[in-house]
Protein backbone atom coordinates (compact mmCIF):
# COMPACT_ATOMS: atom_id res chain seq x y z
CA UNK A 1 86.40 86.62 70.41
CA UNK A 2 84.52 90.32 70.45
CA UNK A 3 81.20 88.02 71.12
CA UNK A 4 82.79 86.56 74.88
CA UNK A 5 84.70 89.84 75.15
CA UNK A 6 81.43 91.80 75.11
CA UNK A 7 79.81 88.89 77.74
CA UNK A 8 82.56 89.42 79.63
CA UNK A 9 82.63 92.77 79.89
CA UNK A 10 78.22 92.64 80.58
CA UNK A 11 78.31 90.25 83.71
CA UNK A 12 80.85 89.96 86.15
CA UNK A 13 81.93 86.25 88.22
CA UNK A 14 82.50 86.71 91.40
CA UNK A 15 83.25 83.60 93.68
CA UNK A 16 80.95 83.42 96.57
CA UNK A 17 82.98 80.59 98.64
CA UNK A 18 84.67 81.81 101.14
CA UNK A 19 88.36 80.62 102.62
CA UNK A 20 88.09 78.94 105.77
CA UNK A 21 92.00 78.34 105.74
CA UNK A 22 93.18 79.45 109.13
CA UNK A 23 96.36 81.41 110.05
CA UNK A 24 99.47 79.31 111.26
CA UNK A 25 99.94 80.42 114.51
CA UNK A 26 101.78 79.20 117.63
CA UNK A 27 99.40 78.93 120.81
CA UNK A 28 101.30 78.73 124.07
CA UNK A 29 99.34 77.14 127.36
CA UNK A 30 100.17 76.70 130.45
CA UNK A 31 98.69 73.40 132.16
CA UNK A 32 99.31 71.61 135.01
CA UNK A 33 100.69 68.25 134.67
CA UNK A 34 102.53 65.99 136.66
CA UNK A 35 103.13 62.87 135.42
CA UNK A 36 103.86 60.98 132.22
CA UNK A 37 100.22 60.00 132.18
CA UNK A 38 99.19 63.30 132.35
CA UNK A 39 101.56 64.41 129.79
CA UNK A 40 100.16 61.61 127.13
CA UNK A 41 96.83 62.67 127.51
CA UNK A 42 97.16 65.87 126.94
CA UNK A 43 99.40 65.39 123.79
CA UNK A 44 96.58 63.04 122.60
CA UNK A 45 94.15 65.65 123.00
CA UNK A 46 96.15 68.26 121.82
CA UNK A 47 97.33 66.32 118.62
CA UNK A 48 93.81 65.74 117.33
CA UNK A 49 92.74 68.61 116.59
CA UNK A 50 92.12 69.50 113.22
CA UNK A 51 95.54 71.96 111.39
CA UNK A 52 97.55 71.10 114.36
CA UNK A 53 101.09 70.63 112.79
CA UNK A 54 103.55 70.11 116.26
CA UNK A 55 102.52 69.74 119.48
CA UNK A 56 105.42 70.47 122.12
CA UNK A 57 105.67 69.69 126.00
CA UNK A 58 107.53 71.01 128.39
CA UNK A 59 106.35 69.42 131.90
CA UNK A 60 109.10 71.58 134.15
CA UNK A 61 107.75 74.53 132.39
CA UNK A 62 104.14 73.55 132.68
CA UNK A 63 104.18 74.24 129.04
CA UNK A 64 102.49 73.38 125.97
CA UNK A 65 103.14 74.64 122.62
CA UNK A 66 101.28 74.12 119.40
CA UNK A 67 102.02 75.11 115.96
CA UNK A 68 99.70 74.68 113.17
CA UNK A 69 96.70 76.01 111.44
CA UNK A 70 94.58 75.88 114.54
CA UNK A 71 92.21 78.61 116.91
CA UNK A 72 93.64 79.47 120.16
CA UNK A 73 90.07 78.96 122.03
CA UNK A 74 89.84 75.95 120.51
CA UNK A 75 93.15 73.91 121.34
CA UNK A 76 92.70 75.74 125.10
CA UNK A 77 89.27 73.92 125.33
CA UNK A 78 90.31 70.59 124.60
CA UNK A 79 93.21 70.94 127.42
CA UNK A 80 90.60 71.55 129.83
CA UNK A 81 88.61 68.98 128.53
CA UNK A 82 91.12 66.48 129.62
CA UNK A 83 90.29 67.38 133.44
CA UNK A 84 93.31 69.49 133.58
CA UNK A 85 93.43 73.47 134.50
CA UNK A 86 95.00 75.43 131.35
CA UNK A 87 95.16 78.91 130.76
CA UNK A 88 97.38 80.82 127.78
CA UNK A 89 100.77 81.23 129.07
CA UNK A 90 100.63 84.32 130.69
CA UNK A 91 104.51 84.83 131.01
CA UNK A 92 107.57 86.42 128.37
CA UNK A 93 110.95 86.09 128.42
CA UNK A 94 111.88 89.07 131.08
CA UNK A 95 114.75 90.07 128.53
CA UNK A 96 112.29 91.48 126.51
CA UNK A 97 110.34 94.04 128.95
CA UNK A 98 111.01 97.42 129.54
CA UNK A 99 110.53 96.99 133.30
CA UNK A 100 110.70 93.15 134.43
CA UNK A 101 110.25 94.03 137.91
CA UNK A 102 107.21 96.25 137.52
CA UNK A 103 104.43 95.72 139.80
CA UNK A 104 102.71 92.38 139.10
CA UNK A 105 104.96 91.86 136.84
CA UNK A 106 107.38 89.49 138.83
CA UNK A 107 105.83 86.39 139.67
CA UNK A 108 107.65 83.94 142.15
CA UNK A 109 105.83 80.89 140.30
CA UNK A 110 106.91 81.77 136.95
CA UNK A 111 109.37 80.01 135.16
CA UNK A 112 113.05 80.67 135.51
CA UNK A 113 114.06 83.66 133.24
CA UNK A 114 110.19 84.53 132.35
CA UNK A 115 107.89 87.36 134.05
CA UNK A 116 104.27 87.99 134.13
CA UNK A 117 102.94 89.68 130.75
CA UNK A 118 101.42 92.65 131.97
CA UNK A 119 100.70 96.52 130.25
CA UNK A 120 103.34 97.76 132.76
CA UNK A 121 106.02 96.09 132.08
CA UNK A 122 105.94 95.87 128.60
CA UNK A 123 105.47 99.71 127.69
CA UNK A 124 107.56 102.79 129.60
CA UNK A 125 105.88 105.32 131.75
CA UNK A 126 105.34 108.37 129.16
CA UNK A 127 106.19 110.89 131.97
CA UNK A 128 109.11 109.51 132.98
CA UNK A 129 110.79 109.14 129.78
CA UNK A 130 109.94 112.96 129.34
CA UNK A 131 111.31 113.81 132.54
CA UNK A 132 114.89 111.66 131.82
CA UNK A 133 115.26 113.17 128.65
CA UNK A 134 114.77 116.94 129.91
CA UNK A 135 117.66 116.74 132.30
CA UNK A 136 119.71 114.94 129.89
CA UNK A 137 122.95 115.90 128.24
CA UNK A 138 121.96 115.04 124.84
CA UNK A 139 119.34 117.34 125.00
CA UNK A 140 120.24 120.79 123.35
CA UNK A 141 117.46 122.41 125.22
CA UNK A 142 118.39 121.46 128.75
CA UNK A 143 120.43 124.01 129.59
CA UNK A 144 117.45 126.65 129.03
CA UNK A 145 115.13 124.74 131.35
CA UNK A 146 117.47 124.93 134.52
């Protein structure tokens, strides 16, 4: 064993192929679709890709959700490839915004319960949370300020 000990310890292996395993994600699109016939194709489209594990439709939503080992520009390609127009779903559940009636963040279109994911919504103005807590009474220094 000191012979392939001493080899071993001389040259190194290293593997040189790469992983092309994907990350399971869930892609959420938002396509337009108005019939059953629409609905079909897209799930045939949608279901052939390659790592795609679910496909899910929700036609009152205008929603399609796929879960699988699959690349967001990719599964949004082949929905428009079926002659529909798809873009990623550009809403979240207003419960979970700091501001859900931000500016451009309602949307009169969007789903019931759901408002547009934008920057302002999602994160609270800086000043104003310094300003709210400097007048507050859980602040021990407020009292020196006024």
């Amino acid at each position: 064993m000191g012979f392939v000990d001493h080899l071993s310890d001389k040259f190194e292996v290293t593997s040189t192929r790469k992983s092309s395993r994907k990350a399971m994600q869930t892609v959420e699109i938002m396509v337009e679709m108005d019939c059953d016939g629409c609905e079909k194709r897209v799930r045939k489209a949608v279901s052939s890709i390659k790592g795609a594990e679910s496909v899910e439709i929700d036609r009152n939503e205008s929603r399609v959700t796929v879960k699988g080992y699959v690349e967001p520009n990719k599964v949004l390609r082949k929905v428009q490839r079926t002659g529909k127009s798809a873009e990623f779903w550009p809403y979240v559940r207003y419960d979970l915004v700091a501001y859900p009636y931000a500016h451009e963040a309602y949307d009169e279109v969007a789903p019931q319960g759901y408002v547009r994911n934008v920057p302002q919504a999602l994160l609270p103005n800086p000043t104003t949370e310094r300003f709210t807590t400097m007048f507050s009474d859980e602040n021990p220094n407020a009292c020196s300020i006024m």
